[in-house]
N, C-alpha and C. Protein backbone atom coordinates (compact mmCIF):
# COMPACT_ATOMS: atom_id res chain seq x y z
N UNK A 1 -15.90 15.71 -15.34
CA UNK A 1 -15.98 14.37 -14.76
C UNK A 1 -15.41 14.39 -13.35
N UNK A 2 -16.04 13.89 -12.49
CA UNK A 2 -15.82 13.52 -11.03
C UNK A 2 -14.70 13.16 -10.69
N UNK A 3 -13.49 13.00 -10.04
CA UNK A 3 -12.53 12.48 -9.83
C UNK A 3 -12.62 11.61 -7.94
N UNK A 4 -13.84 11.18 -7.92
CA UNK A 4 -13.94 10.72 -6.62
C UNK A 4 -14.47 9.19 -6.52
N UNK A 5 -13.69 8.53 -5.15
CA UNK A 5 -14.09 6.93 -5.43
C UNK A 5 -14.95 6.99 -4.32
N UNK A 6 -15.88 6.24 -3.93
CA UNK A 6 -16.69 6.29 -2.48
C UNK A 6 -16.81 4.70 -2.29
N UNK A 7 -16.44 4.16 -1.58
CA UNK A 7 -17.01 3.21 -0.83
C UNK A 7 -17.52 2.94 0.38
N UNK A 8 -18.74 2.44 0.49
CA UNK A 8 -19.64 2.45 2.06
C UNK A 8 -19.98 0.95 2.99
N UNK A 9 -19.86 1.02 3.68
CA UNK A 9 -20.12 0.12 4.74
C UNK A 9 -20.97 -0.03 5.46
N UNK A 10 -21.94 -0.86 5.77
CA UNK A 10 -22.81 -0.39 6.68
C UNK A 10 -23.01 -1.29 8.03
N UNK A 11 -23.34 -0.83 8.98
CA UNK A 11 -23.77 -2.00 10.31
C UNK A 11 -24.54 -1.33 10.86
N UNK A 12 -25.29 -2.24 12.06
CA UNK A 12 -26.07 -1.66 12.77
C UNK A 12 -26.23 0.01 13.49
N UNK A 13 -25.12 0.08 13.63
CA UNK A 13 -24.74 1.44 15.01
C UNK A 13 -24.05 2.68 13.82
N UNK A 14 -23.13 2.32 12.68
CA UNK A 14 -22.91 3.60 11.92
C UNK A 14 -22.79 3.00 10.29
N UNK A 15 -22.94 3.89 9.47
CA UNK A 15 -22.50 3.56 8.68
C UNK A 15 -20.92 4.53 7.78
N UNK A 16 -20.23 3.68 7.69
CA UNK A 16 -18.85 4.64 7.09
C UNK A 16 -18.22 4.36 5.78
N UNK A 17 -18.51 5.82 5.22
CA UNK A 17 -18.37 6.19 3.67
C UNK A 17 -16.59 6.27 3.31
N UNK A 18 -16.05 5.79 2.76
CA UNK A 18 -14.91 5.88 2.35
C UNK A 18 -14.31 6.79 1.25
N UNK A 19 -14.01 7.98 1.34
CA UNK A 19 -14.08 8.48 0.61
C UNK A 19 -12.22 9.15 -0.08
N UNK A 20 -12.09 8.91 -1.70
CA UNK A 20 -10.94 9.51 -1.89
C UNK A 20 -11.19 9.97 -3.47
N UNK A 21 -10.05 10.70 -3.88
CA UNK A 21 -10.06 11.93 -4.36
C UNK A 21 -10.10 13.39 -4.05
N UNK A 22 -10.52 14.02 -5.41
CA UNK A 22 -11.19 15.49 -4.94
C UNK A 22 -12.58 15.76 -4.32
N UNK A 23 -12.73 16.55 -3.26
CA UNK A 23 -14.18 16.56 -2.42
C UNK A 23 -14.42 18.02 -3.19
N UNK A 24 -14.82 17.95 -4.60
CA UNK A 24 -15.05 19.82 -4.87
C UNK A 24 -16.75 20.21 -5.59
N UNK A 25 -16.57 21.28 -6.60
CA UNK A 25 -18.17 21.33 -6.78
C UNK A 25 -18.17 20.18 -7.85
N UNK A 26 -17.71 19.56 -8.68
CA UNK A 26 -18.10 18.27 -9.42
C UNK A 26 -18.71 17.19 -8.79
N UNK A 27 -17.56 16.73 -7.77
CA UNK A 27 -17.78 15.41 -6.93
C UNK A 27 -18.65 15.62 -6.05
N UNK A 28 -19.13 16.65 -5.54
CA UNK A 28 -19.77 16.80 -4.22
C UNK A 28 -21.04 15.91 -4.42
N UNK A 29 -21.67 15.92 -5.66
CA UNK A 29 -22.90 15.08 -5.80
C UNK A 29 -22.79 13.52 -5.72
N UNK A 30 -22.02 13.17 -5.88
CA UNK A 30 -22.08 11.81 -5.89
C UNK A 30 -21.95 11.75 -4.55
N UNK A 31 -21.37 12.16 -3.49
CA UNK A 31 -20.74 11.58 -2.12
C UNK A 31 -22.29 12.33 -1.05
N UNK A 32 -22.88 13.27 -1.90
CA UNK A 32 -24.18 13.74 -0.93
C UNK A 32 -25.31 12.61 -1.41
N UNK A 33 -25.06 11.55 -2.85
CA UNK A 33 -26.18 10.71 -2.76
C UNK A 33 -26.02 9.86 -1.76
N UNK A 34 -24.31 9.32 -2.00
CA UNK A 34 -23.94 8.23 -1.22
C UNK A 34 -24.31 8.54 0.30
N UNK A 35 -24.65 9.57 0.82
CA UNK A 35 -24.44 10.22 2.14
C UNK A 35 -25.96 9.71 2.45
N UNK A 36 -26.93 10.57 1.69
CA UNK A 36 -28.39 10.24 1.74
C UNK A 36 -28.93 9.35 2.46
N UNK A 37 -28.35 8.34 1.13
CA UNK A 37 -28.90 7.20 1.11
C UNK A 37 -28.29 5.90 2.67
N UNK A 38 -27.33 6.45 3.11
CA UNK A 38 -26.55 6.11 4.27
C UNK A 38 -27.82 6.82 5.38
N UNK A 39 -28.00 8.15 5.10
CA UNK A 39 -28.47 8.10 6.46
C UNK A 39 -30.13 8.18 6.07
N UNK A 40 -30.68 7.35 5.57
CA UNK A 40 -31.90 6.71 5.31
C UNK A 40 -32.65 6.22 6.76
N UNK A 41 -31.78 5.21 6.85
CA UNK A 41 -31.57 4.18 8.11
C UNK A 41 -31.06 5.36 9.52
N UNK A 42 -31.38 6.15 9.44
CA UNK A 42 -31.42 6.95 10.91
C UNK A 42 -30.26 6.96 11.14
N UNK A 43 -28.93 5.98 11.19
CA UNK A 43 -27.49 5.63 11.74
C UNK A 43 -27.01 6.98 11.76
N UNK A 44 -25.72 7.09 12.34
CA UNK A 44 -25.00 7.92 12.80
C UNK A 44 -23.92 8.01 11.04
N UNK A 45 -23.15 8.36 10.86
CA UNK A 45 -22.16 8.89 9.64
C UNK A 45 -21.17 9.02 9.50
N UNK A 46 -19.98 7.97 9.70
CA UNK A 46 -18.29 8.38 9.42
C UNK A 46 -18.13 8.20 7.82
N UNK A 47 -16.90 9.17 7.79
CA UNK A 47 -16.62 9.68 6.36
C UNK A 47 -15.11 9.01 6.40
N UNK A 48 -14.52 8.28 6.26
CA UNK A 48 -12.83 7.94 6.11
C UNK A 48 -12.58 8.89 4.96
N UNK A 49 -12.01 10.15 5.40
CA UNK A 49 -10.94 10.90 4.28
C UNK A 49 -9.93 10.83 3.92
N UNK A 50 -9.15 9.88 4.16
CA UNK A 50 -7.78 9.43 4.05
C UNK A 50 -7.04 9.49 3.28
N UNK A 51 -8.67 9.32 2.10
CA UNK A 51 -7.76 9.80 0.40
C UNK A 51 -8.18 11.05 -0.03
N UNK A 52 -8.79 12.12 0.36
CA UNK A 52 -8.84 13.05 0.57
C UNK A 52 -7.89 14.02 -0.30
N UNK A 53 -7.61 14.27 -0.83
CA UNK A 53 -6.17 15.41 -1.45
C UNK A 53 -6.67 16.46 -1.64
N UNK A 54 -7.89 16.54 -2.03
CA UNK A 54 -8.23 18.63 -2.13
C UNK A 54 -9.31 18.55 -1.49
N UNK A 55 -9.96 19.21 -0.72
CA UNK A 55 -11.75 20.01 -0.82
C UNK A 55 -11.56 21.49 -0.66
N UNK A 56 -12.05 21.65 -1.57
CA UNK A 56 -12.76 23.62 -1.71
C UNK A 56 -13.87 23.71 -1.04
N UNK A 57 -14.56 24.72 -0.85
CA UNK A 57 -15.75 25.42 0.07
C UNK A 57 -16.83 25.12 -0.37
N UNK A 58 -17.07 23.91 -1.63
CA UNK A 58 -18.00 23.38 -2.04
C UNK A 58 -18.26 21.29 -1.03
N UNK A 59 -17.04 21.52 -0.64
CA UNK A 59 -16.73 20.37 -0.09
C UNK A 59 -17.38 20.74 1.09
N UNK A 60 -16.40 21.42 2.09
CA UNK A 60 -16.83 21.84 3.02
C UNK A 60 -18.33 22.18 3.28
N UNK A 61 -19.15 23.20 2.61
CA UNK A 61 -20.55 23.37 2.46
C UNK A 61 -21.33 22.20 2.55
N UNK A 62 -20.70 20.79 2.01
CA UNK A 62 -21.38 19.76 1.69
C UNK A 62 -21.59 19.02 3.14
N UNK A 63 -20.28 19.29 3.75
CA UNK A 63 -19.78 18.16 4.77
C UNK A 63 -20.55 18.79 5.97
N UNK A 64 -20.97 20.42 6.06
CA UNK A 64 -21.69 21.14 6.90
C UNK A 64 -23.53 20.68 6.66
N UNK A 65 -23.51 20.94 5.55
CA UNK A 65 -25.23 20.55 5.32
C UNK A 65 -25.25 19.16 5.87
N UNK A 66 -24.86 17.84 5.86
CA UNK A 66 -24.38 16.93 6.13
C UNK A 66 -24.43 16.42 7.42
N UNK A 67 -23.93 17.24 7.96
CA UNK A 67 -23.70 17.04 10.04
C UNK A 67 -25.19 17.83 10.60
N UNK A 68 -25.87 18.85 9.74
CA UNK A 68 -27.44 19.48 10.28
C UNK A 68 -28.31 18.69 10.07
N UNK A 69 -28.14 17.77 8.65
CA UNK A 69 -29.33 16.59 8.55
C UNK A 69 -28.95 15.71 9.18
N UNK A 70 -28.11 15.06 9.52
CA UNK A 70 -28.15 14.36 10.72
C UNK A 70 -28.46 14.21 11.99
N UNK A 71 -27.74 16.12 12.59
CA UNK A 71 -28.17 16.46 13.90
C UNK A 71 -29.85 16.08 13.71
N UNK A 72 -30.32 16.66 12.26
CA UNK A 72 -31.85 16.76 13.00
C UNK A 72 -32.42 15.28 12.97
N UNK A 73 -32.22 14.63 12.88
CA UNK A 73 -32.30 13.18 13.06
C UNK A 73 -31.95 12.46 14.03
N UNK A 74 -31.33 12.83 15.10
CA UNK A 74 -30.76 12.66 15.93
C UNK A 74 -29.36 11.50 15.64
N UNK A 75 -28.69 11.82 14.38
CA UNK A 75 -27.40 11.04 14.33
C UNK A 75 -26.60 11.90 14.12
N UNK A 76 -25.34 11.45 13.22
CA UNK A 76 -24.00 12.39 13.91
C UNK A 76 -23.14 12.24 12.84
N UNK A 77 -22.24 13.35 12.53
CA UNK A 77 -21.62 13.09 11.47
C UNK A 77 -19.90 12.92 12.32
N UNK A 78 -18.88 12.37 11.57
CA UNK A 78 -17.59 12.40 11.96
C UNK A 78 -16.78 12.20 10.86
N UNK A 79 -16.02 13.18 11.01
CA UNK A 79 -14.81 12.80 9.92
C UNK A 79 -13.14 11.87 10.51
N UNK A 80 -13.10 11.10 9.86
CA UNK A 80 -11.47 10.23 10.26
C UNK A 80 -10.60 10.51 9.28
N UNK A 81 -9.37 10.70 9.71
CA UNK A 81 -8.56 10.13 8.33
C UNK A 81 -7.96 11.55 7.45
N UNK A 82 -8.38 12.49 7.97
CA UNK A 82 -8.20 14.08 7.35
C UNK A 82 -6.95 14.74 7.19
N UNK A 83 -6.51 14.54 5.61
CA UNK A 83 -4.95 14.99 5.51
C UNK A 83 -4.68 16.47 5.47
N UNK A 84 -3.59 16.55 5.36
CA UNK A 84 -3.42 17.57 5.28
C UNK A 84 -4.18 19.50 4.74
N UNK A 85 -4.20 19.47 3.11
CA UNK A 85 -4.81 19.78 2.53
C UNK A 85 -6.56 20.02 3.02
N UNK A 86 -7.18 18.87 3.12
CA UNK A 86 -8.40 19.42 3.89
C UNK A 86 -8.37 19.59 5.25
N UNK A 87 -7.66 19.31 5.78
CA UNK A 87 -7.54 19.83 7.37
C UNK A 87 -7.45 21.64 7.46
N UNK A 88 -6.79 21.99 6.13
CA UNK A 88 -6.46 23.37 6.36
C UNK A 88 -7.87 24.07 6.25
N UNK A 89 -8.83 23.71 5.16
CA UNK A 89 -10.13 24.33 5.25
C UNK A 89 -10.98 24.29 6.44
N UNK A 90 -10.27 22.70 7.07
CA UNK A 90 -11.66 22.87 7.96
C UNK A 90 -10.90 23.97 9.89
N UNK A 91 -9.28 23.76 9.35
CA UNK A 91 -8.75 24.46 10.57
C UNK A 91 -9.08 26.19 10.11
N UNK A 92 -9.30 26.46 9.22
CA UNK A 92 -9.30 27.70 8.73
C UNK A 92 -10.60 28.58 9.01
N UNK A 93 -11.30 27.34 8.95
CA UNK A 93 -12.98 28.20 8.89
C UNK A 93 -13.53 27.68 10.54
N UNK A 94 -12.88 26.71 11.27
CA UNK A 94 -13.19 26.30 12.75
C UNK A 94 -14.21 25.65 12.45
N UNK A 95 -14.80 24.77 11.07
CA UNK A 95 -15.23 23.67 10.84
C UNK A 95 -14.46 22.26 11.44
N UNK A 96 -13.66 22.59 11.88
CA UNK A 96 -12.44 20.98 12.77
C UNK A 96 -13.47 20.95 13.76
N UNK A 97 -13.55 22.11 14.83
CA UNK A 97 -14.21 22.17 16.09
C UNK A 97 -15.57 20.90 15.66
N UNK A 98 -16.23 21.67 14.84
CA UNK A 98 -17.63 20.57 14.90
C UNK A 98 -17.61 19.17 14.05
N UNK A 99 -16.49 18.96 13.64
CA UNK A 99 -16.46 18.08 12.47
C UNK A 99 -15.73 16.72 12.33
N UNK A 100 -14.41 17.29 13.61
CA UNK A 100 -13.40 16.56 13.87
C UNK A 100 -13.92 15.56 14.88
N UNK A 101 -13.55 14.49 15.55
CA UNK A 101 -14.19 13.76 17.09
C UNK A 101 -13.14 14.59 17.98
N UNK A 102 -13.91 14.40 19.39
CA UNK A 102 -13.31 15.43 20.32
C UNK A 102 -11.77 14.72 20.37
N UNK A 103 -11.05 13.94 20.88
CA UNK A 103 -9.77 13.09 20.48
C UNK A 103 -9.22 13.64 19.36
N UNK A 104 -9.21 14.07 18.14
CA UNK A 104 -8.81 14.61 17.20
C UNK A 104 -7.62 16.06 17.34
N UNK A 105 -8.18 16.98 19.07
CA UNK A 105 -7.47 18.33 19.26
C UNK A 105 -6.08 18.33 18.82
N UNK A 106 -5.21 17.11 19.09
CA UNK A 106 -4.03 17.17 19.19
C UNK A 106 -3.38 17.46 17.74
N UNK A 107 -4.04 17.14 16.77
CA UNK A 107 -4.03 16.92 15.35
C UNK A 107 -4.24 18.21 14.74
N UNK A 108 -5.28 19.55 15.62
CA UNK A 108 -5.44 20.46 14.93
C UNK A 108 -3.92 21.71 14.89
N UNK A 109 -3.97 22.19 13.88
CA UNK A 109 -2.55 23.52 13.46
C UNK A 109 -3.68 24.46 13.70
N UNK A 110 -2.52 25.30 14.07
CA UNK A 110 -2.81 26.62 14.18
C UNK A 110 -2.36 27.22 13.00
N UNK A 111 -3.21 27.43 12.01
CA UNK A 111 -2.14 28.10 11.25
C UNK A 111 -2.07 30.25 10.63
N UNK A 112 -1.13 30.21 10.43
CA UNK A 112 -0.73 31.36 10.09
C UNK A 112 -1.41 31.99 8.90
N UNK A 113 -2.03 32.51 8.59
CA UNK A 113 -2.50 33.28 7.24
C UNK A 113 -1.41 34.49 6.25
N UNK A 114 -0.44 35.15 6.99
CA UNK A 114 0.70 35.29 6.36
C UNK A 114 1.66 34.37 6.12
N UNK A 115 1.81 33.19 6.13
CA UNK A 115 2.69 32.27 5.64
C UNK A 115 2.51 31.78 4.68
């Protein structure tokens, strides 16, 4: 069973998915319908991760396929709100670079892999 809540918003210029829980291979389906069906309507794509507490590389994979169907659409994906825990996957793999909004740099760790 899924452990993820999604709530979405929509307006003219973006629409933004609210998303909390686990982002892993269970949940990933529900938040790629919710995603879909968001970018139906051509709009651009914010994700509020705020509640966020785990994503694994099933998350990530998701949030990457995600930002290419958009690009090819000409909209845009953005993530807000990115705690800790998933910040490390996406600082780890240099998924932040494309994923994060440019304003976000100050926020990224460098982090250590022996620590």
């Amino acid at each position: 069973m899924s452990n993820l809540n999604l709530t979405t918003l929509k307006d003219s210029q973006c629409t933004v998915i609210t998303v909390a829980g686990d982002l892993d291979l269970t949940s990933c389906p529900a938040l790629e319908d919710a995603a879909c069906r968001a970018m139906d309507d051509g709009s651009s794509l914010r994700l509020d991760m705020s509640g966020v507490t785990f994503m694994d590389s099933s998350g990530l994979n998701l949030l990457l396929i995600l930002r290419g169907r958009l690009m090819d659409g000409g909209g845009r994906l953005e993530l807000t709100g990115v705690r800790e825990a998933p910040m490390r996957v996406l600082t780890m793999t240099g998924a932040d670079a494309l994923l994060l909004p440019a304003g976000a740099g100050a926020r990224r760790q460098v982090l250590d892999p022996t620590a």
